[in-house]
C-alpha atoms as a PDB file:
ATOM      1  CA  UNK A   1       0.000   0.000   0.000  1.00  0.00           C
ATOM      2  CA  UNK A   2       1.478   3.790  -1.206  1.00  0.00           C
ATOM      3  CA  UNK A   3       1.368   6.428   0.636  1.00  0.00           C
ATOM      4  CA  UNK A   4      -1.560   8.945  -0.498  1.00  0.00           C
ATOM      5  CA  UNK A   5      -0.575  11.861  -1.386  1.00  0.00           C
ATOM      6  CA  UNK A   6      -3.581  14.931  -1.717  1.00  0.00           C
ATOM      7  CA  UNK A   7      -4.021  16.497  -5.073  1.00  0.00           C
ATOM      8  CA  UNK A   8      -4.243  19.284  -5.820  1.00  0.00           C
ATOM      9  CA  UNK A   9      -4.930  22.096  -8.473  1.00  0.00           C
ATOM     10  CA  UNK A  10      -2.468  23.179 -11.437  1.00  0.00           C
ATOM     11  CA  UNK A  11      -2.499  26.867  -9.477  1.00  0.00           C
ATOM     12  CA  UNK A  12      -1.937  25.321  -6.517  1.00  0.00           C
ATOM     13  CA  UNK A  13       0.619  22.893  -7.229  1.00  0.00           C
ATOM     14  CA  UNK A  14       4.465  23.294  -6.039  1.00  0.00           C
ATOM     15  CA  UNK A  15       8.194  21.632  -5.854  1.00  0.00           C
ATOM     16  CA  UNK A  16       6.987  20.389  -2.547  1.00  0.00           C
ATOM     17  CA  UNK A  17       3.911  18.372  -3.682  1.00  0.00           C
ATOM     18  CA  UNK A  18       6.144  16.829  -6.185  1.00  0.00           C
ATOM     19  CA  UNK A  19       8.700  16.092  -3.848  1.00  0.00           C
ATOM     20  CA  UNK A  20       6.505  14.590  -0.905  1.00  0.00           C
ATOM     21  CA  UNK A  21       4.913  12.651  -4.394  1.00  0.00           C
ATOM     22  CA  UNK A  22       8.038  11.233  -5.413  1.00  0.00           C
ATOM     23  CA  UNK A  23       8.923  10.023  -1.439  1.00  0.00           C
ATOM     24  CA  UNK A  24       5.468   8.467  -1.068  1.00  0.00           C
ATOM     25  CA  UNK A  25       6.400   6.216  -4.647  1.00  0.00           C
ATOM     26  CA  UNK A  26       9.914   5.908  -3.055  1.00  0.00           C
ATOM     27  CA  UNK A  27       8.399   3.826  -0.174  1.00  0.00           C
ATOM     28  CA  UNK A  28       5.529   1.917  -1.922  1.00  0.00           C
ATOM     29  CA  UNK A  29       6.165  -1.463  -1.680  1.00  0.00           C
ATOM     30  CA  UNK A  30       5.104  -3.349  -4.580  1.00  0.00           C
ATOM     31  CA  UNK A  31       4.290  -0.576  -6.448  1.00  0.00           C
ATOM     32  CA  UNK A  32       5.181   0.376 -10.399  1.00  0.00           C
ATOM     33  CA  UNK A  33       5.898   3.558 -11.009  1.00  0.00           C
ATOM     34  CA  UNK A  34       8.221   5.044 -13.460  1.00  0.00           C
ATOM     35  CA  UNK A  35       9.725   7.002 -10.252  1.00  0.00           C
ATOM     36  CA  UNK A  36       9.948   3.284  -8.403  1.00  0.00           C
ATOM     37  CA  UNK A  37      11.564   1.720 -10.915  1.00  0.00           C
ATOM     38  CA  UNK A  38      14.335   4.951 -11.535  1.00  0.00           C
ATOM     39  CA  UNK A  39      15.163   4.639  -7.510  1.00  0.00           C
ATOM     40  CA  UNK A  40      15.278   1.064  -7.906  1.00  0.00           C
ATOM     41  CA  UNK A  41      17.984   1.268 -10.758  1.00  0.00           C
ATOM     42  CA  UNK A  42      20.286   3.695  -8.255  1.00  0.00           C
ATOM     43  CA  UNK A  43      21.476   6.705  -8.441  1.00  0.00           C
ATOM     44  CA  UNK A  44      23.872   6.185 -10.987  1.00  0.00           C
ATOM     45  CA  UNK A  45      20.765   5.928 -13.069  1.00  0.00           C
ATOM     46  CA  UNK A  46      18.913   8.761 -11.432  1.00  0.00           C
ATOM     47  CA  UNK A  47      22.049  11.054 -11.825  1.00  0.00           C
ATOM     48  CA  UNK A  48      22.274   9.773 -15.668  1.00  0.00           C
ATOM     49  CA  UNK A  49      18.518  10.765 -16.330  1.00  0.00           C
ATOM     50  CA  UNK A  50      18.844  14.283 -14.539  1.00  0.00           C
ATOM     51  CA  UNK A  51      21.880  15.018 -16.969  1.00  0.00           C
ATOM     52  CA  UNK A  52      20.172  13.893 -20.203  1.00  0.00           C
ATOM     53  CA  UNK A  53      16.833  15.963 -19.032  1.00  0.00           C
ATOM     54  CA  UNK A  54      19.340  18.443 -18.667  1.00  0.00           C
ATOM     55  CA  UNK A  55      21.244  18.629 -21.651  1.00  0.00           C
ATOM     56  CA  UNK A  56      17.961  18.340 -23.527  1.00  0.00           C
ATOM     57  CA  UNK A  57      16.697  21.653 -21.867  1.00  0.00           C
ATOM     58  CA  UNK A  58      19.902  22.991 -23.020  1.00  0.00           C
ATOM     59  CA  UNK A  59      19.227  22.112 -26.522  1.00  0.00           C
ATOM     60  CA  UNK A  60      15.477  23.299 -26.642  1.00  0.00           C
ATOM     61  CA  UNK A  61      16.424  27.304 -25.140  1.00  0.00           C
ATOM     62  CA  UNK A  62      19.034  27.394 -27.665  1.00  0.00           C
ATOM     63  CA  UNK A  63      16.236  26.419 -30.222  1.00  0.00           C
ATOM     64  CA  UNK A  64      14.249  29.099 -28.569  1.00  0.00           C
ATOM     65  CA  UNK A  65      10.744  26.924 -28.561  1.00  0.00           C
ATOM     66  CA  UNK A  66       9.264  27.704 -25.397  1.00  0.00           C
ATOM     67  CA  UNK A  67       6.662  24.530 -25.559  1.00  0.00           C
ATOM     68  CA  UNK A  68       9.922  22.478 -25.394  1.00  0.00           C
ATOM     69  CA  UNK A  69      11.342  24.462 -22.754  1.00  0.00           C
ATOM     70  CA  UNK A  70       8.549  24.371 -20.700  1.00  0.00           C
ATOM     71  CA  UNK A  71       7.878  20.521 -20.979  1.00  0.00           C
ATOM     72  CA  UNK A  72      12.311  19.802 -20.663  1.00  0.00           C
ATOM     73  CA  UNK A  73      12.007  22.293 -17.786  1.00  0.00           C
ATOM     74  CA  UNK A  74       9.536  19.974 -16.066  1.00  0.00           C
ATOM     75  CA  UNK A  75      11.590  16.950 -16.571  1.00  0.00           C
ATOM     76  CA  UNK A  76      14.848  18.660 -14.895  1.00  0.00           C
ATOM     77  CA  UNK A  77      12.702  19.634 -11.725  1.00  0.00           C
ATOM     78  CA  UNK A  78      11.350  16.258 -11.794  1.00  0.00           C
ATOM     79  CA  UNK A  79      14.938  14.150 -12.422  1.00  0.00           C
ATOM     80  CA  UNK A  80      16.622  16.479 -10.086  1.00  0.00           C
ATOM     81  CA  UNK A  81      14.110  15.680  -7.298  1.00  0.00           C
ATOM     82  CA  UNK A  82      14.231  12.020  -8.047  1.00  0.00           C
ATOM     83  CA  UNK A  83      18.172  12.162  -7.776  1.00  0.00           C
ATOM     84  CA  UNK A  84      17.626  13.921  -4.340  1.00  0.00           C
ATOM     85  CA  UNK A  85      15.293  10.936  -3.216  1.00  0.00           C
ATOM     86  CA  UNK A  86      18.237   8.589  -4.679  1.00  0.00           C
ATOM     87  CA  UNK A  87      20.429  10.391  -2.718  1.00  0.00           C
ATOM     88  CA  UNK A  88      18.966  10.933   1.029  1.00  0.00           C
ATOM     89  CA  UNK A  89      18.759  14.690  -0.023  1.00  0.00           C
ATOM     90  CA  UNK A  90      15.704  16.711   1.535  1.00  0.00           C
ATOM     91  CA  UNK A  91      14.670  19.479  -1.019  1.00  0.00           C
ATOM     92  CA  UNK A  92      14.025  21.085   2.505  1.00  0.00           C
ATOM     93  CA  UNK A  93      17.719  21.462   2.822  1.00  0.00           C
ATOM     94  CA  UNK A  94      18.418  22.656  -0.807  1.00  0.00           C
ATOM     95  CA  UNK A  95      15.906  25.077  -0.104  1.00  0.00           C
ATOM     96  CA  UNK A  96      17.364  26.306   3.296  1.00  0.00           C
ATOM     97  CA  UNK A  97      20.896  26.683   1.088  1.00  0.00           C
ATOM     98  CA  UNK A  98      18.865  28.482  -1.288  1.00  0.00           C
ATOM     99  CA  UNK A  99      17.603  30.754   1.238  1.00  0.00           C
ATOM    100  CA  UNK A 100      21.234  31.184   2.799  1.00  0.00           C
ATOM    101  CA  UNK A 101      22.736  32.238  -0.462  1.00  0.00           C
ATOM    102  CA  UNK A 102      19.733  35.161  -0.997  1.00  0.00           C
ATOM    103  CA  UNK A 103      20.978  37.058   1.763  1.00  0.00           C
ATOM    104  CA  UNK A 104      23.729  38.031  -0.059  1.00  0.00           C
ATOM    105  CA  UNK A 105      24.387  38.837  -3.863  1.00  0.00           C
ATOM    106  CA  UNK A 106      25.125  35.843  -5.713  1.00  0.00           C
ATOM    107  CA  UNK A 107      28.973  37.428  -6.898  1.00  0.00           C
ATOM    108  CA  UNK A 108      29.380  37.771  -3.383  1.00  0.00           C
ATOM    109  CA  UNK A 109      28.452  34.092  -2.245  1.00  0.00           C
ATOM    110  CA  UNK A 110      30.357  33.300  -5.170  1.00  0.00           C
ATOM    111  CA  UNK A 111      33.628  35.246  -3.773  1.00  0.00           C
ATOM    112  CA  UNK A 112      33.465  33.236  -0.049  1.00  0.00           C
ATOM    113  CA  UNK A 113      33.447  29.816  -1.624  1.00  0.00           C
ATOM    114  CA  UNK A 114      36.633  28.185  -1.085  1.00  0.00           C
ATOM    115  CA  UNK A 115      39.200  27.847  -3.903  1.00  0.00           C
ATOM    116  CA  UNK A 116      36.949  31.165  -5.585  1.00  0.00           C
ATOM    117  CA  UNK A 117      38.841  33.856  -7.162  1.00  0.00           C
ATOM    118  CA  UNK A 118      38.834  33.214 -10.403  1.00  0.00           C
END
């Protein structure tokens, strides 16, 4: 048995209700989803799959058709979230780093990484 998760609307829908949706088909037991059977293969799939969504993005912005960008767009959030599932990632935390890195400007986060300065 999966874990349910609510649905909800198109305006209403966000990165979290797709990641607590790909955690609830990470623990279904039995189950057969296309999300189950990526986590199954391991994250060297996962990480695979997240680069070729990525790559693909690449190729549709630099063809300028926004249809494609929007649906290769879609597939990175999704991959990437899948790859943090793979990984024992939160999205909570990439958020929180997110969140860290606003408070300053990004040239400046940039400057206090370590090995930055060039």
């Amino acid at each position: 048995m999966s874990a349910s998760v609510p649905r909800v609307g198109l305006n209403t829908f966000t990165l979290d209700n797709l990641a607590a949706l790909i955690a609830a088909r990470a623990e279904g037991v039995g189950d057969k989803s296309y999300t189950r059977s990526l986590l199954d293969d391991g994250v060297h799939r996962c990480a695979r799959k997240f680069g070729e969504e990525a790559v693909e993005a690449i190729v549709a912005a630099m063809a300028g058709h926004k249809p494609e960008i929007v649906g290769e767009a879609a597939d990175v959030l999704y991959h990437l979230l899948v790859l943090l599932q793979a990984t024992g990632v939160l999205f909570d935390d990439v958020l929180a780093e997110l969140a860290r890195r606003t408070r300053q400007s990004g040239l400046q986060e940039k400057a206090s990484r370590p090995g930055a300065g060039g």
